[in-house]
PDB file of N, CA and C in Angstrom:
ATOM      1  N   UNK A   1      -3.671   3.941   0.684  1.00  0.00           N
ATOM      2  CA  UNK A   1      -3.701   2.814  -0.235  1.00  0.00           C
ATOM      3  C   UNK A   1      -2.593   1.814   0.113  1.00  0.00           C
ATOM      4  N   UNK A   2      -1.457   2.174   1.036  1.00  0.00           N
ATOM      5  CA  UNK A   2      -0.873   1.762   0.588  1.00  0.00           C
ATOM      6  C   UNK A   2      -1.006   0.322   1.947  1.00  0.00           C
ATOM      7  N   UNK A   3      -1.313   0.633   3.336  1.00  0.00           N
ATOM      8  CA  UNK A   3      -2.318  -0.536   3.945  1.00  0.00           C
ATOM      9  C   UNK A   3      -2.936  -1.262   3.285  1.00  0.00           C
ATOM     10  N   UNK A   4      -3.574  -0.620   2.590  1.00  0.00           N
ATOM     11  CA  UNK A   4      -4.394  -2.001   1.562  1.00  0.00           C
ATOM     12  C   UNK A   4      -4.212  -2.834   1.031  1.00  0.00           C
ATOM     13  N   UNK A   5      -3.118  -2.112   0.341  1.00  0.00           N
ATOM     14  CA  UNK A   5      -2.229  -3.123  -0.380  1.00  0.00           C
ATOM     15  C   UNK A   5      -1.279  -4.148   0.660  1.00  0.00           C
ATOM     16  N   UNK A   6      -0.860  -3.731   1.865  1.00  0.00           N
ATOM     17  CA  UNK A   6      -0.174  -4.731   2.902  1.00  0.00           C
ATOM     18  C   UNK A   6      -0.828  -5.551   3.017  1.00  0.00           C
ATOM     19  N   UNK A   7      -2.208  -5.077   3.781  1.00  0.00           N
ATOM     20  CA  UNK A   7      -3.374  -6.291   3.893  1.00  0.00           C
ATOM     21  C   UNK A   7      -3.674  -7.440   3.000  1.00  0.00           C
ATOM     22  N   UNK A   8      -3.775  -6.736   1.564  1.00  0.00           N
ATOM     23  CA  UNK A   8      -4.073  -7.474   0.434  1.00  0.00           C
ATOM     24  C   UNK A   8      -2.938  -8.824   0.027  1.00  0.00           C
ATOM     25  N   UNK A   9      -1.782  -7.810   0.332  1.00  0.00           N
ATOM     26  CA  UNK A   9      -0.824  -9.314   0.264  1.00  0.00           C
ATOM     27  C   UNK A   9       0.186  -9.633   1.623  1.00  0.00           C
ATOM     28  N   UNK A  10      -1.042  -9.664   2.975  1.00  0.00           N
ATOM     29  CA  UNK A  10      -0.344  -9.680   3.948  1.00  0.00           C
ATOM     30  C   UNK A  10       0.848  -9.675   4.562  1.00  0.00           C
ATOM     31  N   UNK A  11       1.480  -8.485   3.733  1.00  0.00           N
ATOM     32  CA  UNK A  11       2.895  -8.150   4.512  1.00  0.00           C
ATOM     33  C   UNK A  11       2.371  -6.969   5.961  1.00  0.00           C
ATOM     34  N   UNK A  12       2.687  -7.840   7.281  1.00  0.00           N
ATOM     35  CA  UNK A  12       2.813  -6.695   8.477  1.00  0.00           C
ATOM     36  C   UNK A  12       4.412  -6.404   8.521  1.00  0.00           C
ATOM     37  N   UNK A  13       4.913  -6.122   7.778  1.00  0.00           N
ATOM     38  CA  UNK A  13       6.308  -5.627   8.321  1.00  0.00           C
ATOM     39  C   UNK A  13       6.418  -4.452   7.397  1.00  0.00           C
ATOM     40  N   UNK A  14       7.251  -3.349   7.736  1.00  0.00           N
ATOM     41  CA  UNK A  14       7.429  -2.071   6.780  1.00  0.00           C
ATOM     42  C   UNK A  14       8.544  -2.198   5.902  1.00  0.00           C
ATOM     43  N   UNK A  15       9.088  -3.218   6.270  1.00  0.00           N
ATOM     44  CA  UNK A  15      10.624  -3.010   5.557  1.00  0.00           C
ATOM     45  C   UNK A  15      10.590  -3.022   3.655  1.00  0.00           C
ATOM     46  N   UNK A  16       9.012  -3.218   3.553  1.00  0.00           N
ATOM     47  CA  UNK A  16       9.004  -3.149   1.856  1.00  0.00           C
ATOM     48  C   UNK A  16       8.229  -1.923   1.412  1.00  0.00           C
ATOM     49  N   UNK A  17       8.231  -0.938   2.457  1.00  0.00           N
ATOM     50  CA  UNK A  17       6.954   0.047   1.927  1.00  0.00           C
ATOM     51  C   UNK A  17       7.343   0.488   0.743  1.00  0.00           C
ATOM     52  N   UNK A  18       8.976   1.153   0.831  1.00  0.00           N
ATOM     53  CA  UNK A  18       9.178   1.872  -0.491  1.00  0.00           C
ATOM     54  C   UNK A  18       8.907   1.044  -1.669  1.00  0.00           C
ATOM     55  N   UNK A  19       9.525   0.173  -1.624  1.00  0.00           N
ATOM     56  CA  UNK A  19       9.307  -1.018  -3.348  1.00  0.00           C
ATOM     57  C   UNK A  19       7.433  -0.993  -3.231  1.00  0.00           C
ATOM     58  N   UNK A  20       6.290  -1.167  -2.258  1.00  0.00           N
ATOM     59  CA  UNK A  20       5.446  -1.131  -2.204  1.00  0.00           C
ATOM     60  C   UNK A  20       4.791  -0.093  -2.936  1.00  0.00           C
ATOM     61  N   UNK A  21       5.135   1.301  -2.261  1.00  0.00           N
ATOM     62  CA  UNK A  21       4.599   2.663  -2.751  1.00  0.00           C
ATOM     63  C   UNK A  21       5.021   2.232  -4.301  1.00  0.00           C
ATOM     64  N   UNK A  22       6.436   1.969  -4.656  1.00  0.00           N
ATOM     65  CA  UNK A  22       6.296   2.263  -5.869  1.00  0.00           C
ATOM     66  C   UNK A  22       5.355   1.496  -6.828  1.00  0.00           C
ATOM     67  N   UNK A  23       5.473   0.332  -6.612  1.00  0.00           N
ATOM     68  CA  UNK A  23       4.401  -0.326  -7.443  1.00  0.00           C
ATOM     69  C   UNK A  23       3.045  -0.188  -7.270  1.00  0.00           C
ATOM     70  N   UNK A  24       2.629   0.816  -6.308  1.00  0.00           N
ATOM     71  CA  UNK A  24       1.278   1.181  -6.388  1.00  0.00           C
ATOM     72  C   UNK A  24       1.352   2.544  -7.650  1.00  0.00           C
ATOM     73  N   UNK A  25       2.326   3.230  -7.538  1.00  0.00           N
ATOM     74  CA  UNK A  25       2.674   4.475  -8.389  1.00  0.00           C
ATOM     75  C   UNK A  25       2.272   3.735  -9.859  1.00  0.00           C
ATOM     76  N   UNK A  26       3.324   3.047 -10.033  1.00  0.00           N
ATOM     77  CA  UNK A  26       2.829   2.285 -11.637  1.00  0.00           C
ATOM     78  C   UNK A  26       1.584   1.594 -11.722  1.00  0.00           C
ATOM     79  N   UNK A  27       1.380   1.124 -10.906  1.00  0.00           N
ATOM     80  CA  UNK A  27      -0.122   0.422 -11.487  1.00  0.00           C
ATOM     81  C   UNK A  27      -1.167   1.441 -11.474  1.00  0.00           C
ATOM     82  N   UNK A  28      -0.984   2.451 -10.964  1.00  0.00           N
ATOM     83  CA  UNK A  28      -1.719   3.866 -10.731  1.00  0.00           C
ATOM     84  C   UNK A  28      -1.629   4.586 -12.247  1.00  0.00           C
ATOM     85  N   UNK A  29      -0.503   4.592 -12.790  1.00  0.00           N
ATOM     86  CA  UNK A  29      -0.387   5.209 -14.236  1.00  0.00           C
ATOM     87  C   UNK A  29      -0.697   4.340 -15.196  1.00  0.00           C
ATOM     88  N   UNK A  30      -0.269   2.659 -14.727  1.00  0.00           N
ATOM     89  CA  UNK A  30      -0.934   1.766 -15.653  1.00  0.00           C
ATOM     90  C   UNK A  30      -2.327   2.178 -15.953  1.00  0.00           C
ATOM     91  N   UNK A  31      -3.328   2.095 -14.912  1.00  0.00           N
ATOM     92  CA  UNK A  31      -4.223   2.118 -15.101  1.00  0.00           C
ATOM     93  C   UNK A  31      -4.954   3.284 -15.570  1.00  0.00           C
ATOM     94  N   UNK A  32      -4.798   4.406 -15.218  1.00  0.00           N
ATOM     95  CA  UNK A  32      -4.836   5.496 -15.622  1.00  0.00           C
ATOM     96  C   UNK A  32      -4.772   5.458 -17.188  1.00  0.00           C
ATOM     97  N   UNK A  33      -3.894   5.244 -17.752  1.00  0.00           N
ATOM     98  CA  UNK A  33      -3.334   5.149 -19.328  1.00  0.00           C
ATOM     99  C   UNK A  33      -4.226   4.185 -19.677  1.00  0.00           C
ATOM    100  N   UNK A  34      -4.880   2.894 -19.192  1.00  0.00           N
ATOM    101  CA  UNK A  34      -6.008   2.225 -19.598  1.00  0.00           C
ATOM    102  C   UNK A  34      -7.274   2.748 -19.827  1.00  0.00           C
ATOM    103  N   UNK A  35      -7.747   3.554 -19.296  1.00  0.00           N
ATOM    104  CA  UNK A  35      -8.733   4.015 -18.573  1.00  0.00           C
ATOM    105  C   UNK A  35      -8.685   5.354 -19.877  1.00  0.00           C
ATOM    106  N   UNK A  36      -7.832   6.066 -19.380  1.00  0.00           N
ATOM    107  CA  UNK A  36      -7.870   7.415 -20.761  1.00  0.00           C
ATOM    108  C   UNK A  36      -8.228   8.571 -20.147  1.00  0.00           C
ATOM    109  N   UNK A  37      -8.181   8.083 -18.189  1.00  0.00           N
ATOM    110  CA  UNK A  37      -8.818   9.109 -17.883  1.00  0.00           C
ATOM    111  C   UNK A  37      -7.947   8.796 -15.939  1.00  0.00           C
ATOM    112  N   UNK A  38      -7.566  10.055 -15.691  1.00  0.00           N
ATOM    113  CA  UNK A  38      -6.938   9.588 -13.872  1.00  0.00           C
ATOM    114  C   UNK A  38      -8.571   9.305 -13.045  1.00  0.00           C
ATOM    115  N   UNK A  39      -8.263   7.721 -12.679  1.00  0.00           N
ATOM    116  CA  UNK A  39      -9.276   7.359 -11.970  1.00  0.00           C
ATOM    117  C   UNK A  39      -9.243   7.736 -10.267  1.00  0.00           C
ATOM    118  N   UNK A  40     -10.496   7.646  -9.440  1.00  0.00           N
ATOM    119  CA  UNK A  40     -10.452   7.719  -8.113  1.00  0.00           C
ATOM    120  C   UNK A  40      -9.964   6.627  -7.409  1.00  0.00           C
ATOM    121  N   UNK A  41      -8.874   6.037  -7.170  1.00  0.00           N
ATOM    122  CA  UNK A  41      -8.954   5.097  -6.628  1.00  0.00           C
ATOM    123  C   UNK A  41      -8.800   4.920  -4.909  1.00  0.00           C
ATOM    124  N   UNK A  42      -9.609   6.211  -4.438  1.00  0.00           N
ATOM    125  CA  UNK A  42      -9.970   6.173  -2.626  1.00  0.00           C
ATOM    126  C   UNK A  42     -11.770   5.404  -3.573  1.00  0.00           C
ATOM    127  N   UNK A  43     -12.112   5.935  -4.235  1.00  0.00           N
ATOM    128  CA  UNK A  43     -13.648   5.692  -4.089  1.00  0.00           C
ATOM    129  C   UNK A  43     -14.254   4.814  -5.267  1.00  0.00           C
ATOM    130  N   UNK A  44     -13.540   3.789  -6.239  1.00  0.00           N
ATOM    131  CA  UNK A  44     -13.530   3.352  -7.617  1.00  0.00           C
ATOM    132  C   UNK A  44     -13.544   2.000  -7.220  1.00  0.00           C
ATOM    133  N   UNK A  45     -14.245   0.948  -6.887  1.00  0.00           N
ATOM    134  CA  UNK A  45     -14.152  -0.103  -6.330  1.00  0.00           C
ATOM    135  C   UNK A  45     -13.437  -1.103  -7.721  1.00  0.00           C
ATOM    136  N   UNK A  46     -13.737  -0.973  -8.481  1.00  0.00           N
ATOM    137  CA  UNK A  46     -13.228  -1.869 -10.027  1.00  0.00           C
ATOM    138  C   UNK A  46     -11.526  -1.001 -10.262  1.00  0.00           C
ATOM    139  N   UNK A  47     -11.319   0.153 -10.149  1.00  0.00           N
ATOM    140  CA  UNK A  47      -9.946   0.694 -10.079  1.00  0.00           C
ATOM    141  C   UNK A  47      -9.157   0.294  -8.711  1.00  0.00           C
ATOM    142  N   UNK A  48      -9.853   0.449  -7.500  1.00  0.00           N
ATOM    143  CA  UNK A  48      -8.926   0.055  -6.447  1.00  0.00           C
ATOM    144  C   UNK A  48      -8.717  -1.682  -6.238  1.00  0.00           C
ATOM    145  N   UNK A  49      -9.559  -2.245  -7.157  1.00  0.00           N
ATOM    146  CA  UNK A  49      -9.432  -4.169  -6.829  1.00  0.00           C
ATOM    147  C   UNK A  49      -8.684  -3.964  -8.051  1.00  0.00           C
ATOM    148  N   UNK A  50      -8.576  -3.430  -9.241  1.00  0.00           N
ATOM    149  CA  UNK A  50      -7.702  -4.051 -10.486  1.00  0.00           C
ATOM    150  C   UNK A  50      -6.493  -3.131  -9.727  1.00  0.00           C
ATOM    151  N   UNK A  51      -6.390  -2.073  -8.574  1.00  0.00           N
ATOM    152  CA  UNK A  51      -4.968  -1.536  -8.258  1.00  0.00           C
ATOM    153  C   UNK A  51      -3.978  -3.057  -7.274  1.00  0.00           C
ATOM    154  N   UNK A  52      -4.787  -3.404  -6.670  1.00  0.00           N
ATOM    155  CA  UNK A  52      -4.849  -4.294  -5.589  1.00  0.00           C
ATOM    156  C   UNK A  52      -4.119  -5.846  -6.157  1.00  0.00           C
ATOM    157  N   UNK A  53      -4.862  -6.140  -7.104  1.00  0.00           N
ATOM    158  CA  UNK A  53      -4.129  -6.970  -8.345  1.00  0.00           C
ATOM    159  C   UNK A  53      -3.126  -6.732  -9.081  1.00  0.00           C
ATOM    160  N   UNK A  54      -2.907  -5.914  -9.354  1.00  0.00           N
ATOM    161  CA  UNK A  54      -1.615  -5.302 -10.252  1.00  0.00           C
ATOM    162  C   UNK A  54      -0.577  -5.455  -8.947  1.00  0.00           C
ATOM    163  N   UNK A  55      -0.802  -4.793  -7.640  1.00  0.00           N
ATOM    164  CA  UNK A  55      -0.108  -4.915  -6.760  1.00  0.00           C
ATOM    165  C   UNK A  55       0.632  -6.584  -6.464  1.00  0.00           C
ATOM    166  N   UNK A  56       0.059  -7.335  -6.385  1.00  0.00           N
ATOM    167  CA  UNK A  56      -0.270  -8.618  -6.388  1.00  0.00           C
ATOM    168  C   UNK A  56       0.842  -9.347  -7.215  1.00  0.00           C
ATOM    169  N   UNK A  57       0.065  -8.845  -8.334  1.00  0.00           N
ATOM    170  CA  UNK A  57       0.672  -9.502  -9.781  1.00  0.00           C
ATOM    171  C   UNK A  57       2.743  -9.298  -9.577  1.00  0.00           C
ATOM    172  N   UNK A  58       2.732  -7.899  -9.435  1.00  0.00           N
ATOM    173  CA  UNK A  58       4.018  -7.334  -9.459  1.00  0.00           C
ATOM    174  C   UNK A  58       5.018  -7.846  -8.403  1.00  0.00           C
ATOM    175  N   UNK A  59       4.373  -7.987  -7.333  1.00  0.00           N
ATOM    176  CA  UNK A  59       5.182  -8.035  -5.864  1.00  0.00           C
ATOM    177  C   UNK A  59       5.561  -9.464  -6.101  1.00  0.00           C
ATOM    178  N   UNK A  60       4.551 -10.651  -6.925  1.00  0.00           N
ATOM    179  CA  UNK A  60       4.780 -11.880  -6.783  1.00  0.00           C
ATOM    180  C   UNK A  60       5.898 -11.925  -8.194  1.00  0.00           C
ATOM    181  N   UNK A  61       6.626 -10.877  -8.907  1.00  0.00           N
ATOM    182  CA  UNK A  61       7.305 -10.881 -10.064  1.00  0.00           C
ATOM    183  C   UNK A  61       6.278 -11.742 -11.459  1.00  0.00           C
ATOM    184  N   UNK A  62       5.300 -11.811 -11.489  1.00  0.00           N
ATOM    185  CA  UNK A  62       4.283 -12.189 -12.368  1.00  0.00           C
ATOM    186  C   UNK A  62       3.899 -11.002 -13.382  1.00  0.00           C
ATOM    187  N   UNK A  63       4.141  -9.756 -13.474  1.00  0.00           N
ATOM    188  CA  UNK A  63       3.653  -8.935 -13.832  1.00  0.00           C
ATOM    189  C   UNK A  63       2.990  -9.228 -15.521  1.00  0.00           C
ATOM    190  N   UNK A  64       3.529  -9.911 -16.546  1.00  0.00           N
ATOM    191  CA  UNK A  64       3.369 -10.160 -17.772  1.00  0.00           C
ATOM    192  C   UNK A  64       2.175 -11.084 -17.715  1.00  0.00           C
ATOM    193  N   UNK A  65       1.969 -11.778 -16.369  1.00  0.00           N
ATOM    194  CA  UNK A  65       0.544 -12.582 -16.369  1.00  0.00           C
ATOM    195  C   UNK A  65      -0.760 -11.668 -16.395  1.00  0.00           C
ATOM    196  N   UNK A  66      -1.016 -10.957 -15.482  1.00  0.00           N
ATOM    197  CA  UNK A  66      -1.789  -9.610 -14.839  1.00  0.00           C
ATOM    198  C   UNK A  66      -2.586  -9.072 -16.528  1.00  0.00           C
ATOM    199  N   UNK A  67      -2.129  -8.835 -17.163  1.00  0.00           N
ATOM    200  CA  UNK A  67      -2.876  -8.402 -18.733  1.00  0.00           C
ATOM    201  C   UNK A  67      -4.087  -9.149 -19.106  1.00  0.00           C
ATOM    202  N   UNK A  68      -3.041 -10.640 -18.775  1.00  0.00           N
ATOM    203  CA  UNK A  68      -3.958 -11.351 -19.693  1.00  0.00           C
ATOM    204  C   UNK A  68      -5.173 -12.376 -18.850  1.00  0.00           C
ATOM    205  N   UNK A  69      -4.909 -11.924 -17.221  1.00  0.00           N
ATOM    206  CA  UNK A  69      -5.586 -12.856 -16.519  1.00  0.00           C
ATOM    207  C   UNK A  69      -6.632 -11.650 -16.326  1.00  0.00           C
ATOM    208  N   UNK A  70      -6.674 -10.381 -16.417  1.00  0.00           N
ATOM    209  CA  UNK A  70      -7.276  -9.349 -16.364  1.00  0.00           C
ATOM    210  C   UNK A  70      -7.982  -8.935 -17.352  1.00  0.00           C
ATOM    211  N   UNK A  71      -7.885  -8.862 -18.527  1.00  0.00           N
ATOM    212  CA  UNK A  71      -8.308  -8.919 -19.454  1.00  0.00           C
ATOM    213  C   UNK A  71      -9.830  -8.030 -19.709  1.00  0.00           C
ATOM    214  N   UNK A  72     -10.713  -8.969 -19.474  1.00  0.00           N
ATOM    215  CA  UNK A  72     -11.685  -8.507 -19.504  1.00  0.00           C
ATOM    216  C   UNK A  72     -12.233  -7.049 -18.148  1.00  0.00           C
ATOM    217  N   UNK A  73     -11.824  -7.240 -17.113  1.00  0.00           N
ATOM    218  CA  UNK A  73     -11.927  -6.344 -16.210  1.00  0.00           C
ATOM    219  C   UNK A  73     -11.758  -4.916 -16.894  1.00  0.00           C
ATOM    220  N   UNK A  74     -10.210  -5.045 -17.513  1.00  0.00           N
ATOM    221  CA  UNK A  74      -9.430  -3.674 -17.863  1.00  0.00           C
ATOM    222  C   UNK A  74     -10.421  -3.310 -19.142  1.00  0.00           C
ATOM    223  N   UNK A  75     -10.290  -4.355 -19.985  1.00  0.00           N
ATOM    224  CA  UNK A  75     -12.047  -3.465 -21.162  1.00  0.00           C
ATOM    225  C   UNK A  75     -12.853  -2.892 -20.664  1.00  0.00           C
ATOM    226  N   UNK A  76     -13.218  -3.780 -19.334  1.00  0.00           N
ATOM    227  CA  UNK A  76     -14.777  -3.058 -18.829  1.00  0.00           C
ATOM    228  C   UNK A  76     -14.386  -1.555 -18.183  1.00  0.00           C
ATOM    229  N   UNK A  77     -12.964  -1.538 -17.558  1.00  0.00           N
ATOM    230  CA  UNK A  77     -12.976  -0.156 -17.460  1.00  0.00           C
ATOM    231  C   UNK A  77     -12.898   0.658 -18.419  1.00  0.00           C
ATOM    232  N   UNK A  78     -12.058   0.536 -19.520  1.00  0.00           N
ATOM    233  CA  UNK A  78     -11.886   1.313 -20.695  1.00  0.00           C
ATOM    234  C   UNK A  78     -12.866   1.601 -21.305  1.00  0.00           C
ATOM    235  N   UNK A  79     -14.445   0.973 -21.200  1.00  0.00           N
ATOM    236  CA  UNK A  79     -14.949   0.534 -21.899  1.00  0.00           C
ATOM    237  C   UNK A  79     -16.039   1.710 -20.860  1.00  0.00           C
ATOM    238  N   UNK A  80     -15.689   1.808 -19.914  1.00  0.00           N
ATOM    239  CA  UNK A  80     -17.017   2.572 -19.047  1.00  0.00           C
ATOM    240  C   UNK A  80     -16.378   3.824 -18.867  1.00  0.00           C
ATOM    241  N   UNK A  81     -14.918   4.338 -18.858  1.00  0.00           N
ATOM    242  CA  UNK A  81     -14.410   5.378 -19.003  1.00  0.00           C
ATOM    243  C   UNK A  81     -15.009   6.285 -20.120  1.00  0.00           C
ATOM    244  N   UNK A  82     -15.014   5.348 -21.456  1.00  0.00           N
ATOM    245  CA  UNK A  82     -14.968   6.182 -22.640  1.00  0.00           C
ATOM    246  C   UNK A  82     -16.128   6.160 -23.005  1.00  0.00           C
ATOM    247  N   UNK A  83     -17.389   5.542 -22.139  1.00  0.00           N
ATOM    248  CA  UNK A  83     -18.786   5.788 -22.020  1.00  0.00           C
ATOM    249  C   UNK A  83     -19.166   7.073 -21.461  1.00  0.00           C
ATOM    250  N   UNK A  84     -18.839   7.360 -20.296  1.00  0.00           N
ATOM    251  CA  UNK A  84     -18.827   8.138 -19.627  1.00  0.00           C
ATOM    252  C   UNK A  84     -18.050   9.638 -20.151  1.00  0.00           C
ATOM    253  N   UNK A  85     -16.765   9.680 -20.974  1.00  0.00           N
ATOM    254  CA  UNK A  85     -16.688  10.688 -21.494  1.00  0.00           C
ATOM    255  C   UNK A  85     -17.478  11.085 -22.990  1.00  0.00           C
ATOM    256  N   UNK A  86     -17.624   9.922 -23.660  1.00  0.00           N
ATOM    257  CA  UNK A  86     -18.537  10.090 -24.631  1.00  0.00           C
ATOM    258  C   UNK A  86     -19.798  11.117 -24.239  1.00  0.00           C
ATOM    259  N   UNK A  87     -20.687  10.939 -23.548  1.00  0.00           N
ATOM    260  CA  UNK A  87     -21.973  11.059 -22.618  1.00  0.00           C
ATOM    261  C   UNK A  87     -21.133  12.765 -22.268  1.00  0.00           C
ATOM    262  N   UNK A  88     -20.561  12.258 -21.631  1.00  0.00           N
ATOM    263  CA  UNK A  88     -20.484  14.368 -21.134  1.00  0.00           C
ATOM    264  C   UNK A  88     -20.073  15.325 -21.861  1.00  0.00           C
ATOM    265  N   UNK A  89     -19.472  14.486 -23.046  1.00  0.00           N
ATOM    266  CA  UNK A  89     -19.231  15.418 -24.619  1.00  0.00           C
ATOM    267  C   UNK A  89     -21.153  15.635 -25.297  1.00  0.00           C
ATOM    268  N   UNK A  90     -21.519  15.007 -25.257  1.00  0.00           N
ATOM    269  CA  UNK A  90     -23.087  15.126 -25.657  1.00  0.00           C
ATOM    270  C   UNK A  90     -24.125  16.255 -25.120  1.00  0.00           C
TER     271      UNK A  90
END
């Protein structure tokens, strides 16, 4: 993930991996704690683009924007998480 995230905000140099890794770590529990549930994010295309963004959001020190420019995305996950556990409680 964590290439992806270089790519995504085209850093080729390593000298930021650690601050990198970490803010993939939090947006990983962010989202997670949204969600209500630990998502896949090798195989979650709506979890790995809202990880990818959060990445984004953070690295550019914007992070308090990211909520509210996201908004609707993060419902639709919450919103298909707790569909989906609803449904397998049934």
């Amino acid at each position: 993930m964590l290439e992806k995230l270089k790519n995504y905000l085209r850093v080729t140099w390593d000298d930021e991996n650690e601050d990198l890794d970490q803010i993939l770590k939090r947006g990983k529990d962010y989202l997670n704690e949204i969600a209500g549930v630990e998502l896949d994010f090798e195989k979650d295309s709506l979890a790995i683009q809202l990880l990818l963004d959060f990445g984004r959001y953070v690295y550019n020190n914007s992070f308090e924007l990211f909520e509210a420019n996201f908004e609707s995305q993060l419902l639709r996950l919450s919103l298909r998480e707790g569909l989906k556990e609803h449904a397998e409680n049934e």
